[in-house]
C-alpha atoms as a PDB file:
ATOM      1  CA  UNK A   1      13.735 -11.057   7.941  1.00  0.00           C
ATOM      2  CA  UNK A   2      10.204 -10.255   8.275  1.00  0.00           C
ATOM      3  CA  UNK A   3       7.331 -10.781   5.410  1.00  0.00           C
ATOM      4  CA  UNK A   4       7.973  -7.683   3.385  1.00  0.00           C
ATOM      5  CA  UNK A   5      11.999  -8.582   2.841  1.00  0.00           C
ATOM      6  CA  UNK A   6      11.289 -11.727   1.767  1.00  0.00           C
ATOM      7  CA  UNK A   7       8.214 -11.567  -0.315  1.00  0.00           C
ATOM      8  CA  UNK A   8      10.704  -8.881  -1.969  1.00  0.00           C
ATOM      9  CA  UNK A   9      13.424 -11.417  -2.219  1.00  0.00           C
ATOM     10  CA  UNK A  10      11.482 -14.175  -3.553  1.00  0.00           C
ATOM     11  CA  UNK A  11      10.178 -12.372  -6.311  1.00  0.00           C
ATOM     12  CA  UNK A  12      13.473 -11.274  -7.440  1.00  0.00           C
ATOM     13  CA  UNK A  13      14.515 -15.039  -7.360  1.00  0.00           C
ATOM     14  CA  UNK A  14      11.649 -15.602 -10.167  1.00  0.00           C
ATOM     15  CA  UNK A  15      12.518 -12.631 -11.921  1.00  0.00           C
ATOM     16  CA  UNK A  16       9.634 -10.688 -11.183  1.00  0.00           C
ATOM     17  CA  UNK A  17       8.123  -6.794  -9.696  1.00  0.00           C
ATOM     18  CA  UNK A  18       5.442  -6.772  -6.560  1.00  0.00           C
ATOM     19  CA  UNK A  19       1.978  -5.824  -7.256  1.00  0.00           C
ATOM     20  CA  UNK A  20       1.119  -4.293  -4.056  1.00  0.00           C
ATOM     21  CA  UNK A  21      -2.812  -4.245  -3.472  1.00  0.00           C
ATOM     22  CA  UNK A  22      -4.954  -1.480  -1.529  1.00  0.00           C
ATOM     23  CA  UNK A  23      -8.421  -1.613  -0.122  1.00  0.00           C
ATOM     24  CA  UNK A  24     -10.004  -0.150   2.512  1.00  0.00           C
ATOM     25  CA  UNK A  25     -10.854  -1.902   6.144  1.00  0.00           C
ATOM     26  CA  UNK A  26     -14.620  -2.132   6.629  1.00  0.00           C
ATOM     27  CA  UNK A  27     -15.823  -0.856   2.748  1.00  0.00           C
ATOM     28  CA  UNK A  28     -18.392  -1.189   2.200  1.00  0.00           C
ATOM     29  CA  UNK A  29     -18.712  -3.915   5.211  1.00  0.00           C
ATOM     30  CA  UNK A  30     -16.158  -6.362   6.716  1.00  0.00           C
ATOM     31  CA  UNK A  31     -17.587  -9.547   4.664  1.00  0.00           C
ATOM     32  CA  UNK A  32     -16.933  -7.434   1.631  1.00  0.00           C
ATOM     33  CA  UNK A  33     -13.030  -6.649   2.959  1.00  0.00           C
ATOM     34  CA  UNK A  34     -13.052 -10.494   3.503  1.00  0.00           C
ATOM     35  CA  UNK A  35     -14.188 -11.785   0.175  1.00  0.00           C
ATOM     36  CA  UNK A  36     -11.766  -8.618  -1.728  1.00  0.00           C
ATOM     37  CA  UNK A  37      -8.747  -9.827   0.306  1.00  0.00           C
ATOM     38  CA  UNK A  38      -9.346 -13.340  -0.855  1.00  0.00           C
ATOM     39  CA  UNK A  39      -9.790 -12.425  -4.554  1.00  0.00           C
ATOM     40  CA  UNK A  40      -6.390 -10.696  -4.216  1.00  0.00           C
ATOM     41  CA  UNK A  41      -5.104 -13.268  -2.828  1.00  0.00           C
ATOM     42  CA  UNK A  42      -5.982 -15.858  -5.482  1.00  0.00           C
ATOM     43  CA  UNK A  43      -5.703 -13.368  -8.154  1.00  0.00           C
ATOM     44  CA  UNK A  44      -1.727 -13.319  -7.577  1.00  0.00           C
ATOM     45  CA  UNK A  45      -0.850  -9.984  -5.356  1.00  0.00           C
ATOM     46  CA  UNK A  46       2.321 -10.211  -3.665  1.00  0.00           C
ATOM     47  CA  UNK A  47       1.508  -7.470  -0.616  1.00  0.00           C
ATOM     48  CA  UNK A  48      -1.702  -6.017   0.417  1.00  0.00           C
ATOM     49  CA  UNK A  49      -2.177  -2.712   1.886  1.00  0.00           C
ATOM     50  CA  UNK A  50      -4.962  -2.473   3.857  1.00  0.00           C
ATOM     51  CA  UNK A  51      -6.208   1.416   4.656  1.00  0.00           C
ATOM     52  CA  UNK A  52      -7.948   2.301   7.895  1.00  0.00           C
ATOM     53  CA  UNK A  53     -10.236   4.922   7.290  1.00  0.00           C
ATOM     54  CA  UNK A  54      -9.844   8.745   8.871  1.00  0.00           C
ATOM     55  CA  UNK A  55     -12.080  11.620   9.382  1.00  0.00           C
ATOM     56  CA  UNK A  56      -9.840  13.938   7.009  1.00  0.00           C
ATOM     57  CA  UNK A  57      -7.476  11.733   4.499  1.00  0.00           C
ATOM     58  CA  UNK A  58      -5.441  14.396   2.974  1.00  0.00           C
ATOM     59  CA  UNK A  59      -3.603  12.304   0.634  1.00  0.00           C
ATOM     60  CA  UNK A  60      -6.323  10.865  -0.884  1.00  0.00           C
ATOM     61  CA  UNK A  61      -8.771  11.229  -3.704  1.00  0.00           C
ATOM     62  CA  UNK A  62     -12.241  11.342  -3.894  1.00  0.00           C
ATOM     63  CA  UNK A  63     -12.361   7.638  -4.504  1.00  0.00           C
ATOM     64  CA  UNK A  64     -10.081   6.627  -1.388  1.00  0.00           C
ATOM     65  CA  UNK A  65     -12.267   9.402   0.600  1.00  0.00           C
ATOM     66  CA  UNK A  66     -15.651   8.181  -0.018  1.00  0.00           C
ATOM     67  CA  UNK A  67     -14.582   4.323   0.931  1.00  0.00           C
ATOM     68  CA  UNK A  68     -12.717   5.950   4.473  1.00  0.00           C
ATOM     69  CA  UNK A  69     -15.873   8.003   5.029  1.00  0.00           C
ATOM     70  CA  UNK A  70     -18.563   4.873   4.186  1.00  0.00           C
ATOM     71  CA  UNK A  71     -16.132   2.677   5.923  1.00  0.00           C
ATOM     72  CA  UNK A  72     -16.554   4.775   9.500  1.00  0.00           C
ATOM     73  CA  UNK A  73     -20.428   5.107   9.005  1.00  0.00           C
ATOM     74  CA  UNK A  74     -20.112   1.130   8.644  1.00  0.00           C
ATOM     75  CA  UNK A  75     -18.888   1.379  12.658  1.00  0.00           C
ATOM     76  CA  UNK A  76     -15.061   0.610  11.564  1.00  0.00           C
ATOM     77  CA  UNK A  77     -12.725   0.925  14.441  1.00  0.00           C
ATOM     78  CA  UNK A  78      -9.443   0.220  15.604  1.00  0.00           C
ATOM     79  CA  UNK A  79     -10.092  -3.356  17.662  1.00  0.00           C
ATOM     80  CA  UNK A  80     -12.533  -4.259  14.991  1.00  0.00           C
ATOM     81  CA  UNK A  81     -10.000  -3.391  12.429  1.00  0.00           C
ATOM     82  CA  UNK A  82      -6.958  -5.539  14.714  1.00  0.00           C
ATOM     83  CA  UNK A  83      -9.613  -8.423  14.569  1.00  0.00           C
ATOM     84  CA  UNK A  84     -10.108  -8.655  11.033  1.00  0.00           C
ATOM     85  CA  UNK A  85      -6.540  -8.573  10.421  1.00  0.00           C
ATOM     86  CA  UNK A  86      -6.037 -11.502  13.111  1.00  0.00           C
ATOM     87  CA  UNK A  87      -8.922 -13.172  10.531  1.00  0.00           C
ATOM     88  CA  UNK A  88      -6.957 -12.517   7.718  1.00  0.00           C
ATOM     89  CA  UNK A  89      -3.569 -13.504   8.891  1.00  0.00           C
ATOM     90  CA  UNK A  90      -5.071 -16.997   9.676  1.00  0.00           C
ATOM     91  CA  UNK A  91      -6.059 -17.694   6.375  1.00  0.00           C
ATOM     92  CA  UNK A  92      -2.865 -16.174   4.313  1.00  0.00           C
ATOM     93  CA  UNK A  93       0.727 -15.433   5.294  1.00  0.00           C
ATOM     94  CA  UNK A  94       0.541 -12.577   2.732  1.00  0.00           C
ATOM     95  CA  UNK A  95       2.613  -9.322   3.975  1.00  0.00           C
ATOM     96  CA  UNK A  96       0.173  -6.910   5.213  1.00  0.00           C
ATOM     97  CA  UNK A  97       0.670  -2.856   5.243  1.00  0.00           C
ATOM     98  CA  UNK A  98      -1.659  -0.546   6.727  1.00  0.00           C
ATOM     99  CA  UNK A  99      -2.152   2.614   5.295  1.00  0.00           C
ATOM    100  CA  UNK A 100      -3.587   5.541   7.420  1.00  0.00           C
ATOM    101  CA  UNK A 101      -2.744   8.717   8.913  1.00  0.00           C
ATOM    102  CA  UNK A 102      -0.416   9.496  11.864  1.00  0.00           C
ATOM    103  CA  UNK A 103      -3.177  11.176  14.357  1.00  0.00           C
ATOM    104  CA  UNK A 104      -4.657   7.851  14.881  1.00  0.00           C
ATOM    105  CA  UNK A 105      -1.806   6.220  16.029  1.00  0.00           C
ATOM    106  CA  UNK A 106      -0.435   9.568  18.118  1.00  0.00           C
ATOM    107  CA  UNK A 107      -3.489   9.678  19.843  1.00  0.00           C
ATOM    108  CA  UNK A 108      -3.996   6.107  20.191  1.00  0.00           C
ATOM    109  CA  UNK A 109      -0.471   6.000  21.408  1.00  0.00           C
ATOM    110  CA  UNK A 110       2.266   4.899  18.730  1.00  0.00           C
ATOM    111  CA  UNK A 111       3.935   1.938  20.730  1.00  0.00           C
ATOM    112  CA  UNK A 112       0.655   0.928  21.738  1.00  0.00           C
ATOM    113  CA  UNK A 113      -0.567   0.665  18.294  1.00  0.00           C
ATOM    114  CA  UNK A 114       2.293  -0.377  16.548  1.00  0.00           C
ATOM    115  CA  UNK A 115       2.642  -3.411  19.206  1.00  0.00           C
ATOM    116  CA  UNK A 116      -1.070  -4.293  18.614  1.00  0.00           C
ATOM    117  CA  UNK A 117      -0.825  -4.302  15.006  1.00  0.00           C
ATOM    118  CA  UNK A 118       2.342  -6.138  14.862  1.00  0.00           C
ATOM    119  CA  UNK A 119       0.526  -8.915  17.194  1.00  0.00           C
ATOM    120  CA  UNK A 120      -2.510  -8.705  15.166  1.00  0.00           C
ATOM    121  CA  UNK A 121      -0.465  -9.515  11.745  1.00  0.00           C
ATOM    122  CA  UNK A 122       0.739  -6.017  10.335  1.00  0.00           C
ATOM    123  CA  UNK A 123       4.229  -6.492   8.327  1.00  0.00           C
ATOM    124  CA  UNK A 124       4.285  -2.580   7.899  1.00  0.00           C
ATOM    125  CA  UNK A 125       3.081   1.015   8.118  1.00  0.00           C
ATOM    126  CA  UNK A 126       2.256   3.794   5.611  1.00  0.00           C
ATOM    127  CA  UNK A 127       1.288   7.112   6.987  1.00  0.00           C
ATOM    128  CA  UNK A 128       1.331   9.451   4.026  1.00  0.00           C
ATOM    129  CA  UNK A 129       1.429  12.423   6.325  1.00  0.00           C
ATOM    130  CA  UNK A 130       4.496  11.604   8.324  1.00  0.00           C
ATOM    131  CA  UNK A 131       7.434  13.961   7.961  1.00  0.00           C
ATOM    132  CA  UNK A 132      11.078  12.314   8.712  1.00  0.00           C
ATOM    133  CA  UNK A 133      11.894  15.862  10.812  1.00  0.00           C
ATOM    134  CA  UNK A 134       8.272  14.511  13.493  1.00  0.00           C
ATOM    135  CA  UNK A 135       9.020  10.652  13.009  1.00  0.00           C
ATOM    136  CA  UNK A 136      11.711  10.021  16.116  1.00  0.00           C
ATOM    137  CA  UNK A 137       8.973   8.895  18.179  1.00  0.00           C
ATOM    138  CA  UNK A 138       7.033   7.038  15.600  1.00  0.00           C
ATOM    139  CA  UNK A 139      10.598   5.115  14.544  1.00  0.00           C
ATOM    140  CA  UNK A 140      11.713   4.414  18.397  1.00  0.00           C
ATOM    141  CA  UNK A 141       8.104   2.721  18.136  1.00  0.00           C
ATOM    142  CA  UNK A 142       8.002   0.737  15.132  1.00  0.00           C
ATOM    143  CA  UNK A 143      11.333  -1.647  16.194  1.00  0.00           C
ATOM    144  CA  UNK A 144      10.486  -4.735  13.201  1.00  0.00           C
ATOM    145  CA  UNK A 145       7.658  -3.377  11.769  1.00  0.00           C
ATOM    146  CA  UNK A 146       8.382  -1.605   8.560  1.00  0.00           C
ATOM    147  CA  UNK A 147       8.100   2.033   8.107  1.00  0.00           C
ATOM    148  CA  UNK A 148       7.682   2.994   4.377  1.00  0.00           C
ATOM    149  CA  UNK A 149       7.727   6.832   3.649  1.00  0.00           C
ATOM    150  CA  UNK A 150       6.480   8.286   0.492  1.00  0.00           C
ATOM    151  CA  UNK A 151       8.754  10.422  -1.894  1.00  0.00           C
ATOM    152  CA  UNK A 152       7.632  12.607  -4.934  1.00  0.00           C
ATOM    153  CA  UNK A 153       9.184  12.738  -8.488  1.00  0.00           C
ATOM    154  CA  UNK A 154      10.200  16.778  -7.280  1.00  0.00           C
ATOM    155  CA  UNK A 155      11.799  15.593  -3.704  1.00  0.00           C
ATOM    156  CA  UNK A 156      15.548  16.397  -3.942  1.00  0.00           C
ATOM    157  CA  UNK A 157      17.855  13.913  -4.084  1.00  0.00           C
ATOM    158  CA  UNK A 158      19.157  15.153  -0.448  1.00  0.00           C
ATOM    159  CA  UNK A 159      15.939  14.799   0.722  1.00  0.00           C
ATOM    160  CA  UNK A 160      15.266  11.275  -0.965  1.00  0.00           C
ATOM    161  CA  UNK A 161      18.488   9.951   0.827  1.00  0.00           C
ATOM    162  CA  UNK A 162      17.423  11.264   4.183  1.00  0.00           C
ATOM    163  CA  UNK A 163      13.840   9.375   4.169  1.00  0.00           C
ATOM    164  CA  UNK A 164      15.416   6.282   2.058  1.00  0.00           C
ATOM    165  CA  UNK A 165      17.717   5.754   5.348  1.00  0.00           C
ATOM    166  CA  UNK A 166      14.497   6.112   7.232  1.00  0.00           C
ATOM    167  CA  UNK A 167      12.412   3.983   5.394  1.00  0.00           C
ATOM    168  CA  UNK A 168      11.937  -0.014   5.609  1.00  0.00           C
ATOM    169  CA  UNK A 169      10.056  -2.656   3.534  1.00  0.00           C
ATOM    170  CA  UNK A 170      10.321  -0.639   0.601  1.00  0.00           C
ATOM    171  CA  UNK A 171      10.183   3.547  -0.980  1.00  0.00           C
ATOM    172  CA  UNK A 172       6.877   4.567  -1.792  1.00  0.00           C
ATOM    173  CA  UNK A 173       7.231   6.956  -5.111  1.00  0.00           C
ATOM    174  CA  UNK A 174       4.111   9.006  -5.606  1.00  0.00           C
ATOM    175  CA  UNK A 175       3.554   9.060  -9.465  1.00  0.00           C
ATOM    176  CA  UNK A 176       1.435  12.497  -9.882  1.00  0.00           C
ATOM    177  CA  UNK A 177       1.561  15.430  -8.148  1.00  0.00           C
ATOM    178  CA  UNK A 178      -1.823  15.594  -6.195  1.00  0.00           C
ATOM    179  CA  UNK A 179      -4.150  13.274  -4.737  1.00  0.00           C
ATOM    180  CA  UNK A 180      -5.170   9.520  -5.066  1.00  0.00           C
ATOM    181  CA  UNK A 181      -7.304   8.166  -7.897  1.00  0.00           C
ATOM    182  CA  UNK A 182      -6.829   6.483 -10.441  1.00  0.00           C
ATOM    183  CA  UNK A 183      -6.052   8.221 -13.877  1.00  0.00           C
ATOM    184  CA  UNK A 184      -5.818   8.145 -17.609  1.00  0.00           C
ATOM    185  CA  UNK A 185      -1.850   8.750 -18.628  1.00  0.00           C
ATOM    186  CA  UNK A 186       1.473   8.299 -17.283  1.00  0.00           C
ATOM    187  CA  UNK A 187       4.004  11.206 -17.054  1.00  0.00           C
ATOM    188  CA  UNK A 188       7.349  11.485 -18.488  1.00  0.00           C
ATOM    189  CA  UNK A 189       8.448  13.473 -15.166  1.00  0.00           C
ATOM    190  CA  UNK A 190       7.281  10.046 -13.149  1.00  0.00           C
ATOM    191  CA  UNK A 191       9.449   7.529 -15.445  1.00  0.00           C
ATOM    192  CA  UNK A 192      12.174   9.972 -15.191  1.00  0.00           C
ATOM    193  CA  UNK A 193      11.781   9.761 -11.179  1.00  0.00           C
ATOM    194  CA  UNK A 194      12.210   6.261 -11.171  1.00  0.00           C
ATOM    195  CA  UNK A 195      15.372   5.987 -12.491  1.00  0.00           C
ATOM    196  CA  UNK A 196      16.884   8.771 -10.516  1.00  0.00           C
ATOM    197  CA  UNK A 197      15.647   7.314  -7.280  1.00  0.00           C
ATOM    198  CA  UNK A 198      16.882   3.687  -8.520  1.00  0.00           C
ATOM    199  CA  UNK A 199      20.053   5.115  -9.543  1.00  0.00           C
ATOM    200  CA  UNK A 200      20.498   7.253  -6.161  1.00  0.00           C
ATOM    201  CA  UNK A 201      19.319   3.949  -3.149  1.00  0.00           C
ATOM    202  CA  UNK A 202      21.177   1.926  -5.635  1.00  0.00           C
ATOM    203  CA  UNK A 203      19.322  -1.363  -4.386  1.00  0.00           C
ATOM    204  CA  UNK A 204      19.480  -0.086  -0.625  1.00  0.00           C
ATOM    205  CA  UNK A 205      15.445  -0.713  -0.875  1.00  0.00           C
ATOM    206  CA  UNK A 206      12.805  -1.520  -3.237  1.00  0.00           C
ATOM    207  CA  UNK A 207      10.896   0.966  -5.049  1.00  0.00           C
ATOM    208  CA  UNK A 208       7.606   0.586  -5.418  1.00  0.00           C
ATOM    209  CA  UNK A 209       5.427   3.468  -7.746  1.00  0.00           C
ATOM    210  CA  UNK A 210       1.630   4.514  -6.974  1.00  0.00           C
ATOM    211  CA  UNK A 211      -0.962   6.793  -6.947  1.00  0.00           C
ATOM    212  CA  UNK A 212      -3.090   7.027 -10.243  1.00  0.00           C
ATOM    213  CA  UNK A 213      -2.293   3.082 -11.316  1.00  0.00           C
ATOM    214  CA  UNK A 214      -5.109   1.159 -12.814  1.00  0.00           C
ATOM    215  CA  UNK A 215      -4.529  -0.653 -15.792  1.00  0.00           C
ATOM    216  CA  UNK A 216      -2.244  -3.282 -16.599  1.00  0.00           C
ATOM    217  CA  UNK A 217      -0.833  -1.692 -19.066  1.00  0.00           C
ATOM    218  CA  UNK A 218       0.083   1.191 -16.203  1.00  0.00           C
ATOM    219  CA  UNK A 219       1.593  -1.853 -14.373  1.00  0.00           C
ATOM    220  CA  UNK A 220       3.484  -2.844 -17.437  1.00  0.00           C
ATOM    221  CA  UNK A 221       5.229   1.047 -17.883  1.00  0.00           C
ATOM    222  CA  UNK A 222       6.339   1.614 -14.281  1.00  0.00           C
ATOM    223  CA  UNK A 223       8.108  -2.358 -14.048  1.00  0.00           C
ATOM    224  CA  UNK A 224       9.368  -2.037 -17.304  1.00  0.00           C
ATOM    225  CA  UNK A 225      10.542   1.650 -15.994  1.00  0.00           C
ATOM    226  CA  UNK A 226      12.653   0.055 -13.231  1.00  0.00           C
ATOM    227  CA  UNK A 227       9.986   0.064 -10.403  1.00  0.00           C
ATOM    228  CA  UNK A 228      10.342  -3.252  -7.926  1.00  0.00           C
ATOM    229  CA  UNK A 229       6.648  -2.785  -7.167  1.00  0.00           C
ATOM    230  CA  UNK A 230       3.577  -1.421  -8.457  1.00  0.00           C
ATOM    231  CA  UNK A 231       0.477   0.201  -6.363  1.00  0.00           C
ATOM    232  CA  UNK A 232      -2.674  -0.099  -7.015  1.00  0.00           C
ATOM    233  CA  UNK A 233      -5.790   1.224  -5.407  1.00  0.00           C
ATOM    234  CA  UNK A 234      -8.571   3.170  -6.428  1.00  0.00           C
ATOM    235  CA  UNK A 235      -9.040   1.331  -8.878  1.00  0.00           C
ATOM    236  CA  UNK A 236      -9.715  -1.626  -6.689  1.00  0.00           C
ATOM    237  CA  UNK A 237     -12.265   0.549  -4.391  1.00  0.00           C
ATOM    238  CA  UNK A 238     -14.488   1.407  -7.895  1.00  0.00           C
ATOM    239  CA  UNK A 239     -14.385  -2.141  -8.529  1.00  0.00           C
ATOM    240  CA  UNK A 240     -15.848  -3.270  -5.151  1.00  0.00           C
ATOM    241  CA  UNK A 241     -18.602  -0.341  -5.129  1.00  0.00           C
ATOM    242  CA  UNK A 242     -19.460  -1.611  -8.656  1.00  0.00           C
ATOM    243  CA  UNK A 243     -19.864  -5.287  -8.085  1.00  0.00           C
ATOM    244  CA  UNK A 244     -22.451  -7.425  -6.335  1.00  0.00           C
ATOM    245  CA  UNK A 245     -21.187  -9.361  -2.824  1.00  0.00           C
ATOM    246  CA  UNK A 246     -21.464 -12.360  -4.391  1.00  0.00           C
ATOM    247  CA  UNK A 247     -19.264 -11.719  -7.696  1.00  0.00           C
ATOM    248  CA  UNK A 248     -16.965  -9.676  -5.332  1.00  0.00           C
ATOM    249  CA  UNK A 249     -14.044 -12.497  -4.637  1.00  0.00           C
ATOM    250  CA  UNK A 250     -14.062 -13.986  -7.691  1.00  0.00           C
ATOM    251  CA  UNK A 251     -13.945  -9.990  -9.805  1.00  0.00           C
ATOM    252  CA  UNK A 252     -11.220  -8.800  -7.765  1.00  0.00           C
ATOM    253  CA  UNK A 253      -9.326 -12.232  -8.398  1.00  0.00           C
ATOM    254  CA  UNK A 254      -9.485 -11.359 -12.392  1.00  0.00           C
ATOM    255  CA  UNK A 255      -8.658  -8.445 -11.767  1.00  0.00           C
ATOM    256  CA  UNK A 256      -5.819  -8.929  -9.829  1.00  0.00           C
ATOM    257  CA  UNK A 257      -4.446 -11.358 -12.197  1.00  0.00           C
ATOM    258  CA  UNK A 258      -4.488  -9.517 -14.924  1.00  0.00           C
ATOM    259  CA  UNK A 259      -2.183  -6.775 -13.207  1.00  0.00           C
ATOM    260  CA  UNK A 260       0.167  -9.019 -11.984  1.00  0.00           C
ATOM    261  CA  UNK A 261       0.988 -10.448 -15.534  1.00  0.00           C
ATOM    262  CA  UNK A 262       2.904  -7.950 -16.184  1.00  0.00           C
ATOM    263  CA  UNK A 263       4.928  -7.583 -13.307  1.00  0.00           C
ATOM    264  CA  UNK A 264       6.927 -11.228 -14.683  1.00  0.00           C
ATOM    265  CA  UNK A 265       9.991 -10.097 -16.346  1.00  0.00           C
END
């Protein structure tokens, strides 16, 4: 069982929904990605998903976009980015995803990657633009590293059984149609998806909701909507642009905590 499964298990044993956490590697600057990942950590979040930044991230927002472009003008690359998450994994056992798009790991090799990553401390992988029908290669690669694809509230429910029995760690339910960012409003058509996709895996694998999340009372909707997890992001990036390196931790910490208050059942 690696970190994912049972960070998932042990929060069902205390009645309780992930908050999963996303920044990007290297924004603005590593000590910045060092003092954010503490403040989630001692702010309460159950997984954090760390995004390595690319030249053209199609699933993302303006938000997510700016930190992945600053990030690379900041020198962020892939050995620098296995280091830091070597640094991080000796100071937390937290489950760690990384979140970035599938020509960096084609080019870079995917059982190369995947085998560096998974030495480095990665639990899992999200690659937003990976389709089931081009992931053969990418699976054969992964072996006990989790690979979490995203579904939307309009995927069929053929096609949502076809990537759930691909998919590992946990389902990753994109609440609006579109981009990243966070917004104002949750839909009725995104509730709605949650329950049919809970109802169809019927526990087969978590569930976790994102895109557009930012307040706790957003948290508070999706978990009390059925979600097992709740993704944040954006939300996080504003808040490291906006705050001084010194207040950084100890912000993102509050923050933090007051999301995952309302994942407690």
């Amino acid at each position: 069982m690696n970190r994912i499964k049972e960070k998932f298990a042990e929060l069902e044993s205390k009645n309780q929904k992930a908050l999963i956490s996303y920044i990007m590697a290297g924004f603005p600057n590593q000590k910045a990605t060092m003092s954010a990942v503490r403040g989630l950590v001692s702010g309460g979040a159950d997984i954090i998903e760390l995004g390595f930044p690319f030249s053209d991230p199609l699933a993302d927002g303006h938000v997510i976009q700016n930190a992945s472009t600053a990030s690379l003008q900041h020198g962020t690359k892939i050995a620098g980015f296995f280091d830091m998450v070597k640094k991080i994994r000796a100071e937390t056992d937290i489950p760690l995803v990384l979140m970035t798009y599938t020509n960096i790991l084609y080019h870079y090799g995917y059982a190369k990657f995947i085998a560096k990553a998974r030495h480095a401390g990665i639990d899992g992988f999200i690659l937003p633009d990976m389709s089931i029908e081009e992931s053969k290669e990418y699976l054969k690669a992964a072996n006990d590293v989790d690979t979490i694809f995203l579904i939307s509230p309009n995927t069929s429910k053929s096609r949502v059984q076809k990537i759930a029995r691909v998919s590992s760690g946990f389902l990753y339910l994109v609440a609006v149609f579109g981009t990243t960012g966070a917004r104002t409003g949750i839909k009725r058509y995104t509730l709605d998806a949650i329950k049919q996709v809970k109802g169809q895996t019927r526990g087969m694998i978590p569930v976790g909701v994102g895109f557009g999340v930012s307040t706790p009372e957003d948290v508070k909707r999706y978990v009390r909507a059925g979600a097992d997890a709740v993704i944040v992001g954006s939300a996080y990036l504003r808040l490291i642009k906006d705050t001084r390196q010194d207040k950084l931790q100890s912000k993102i910490a509050s923050y933090t905590h007051s999301l995952k208050k309302q994942t407690i059942l």
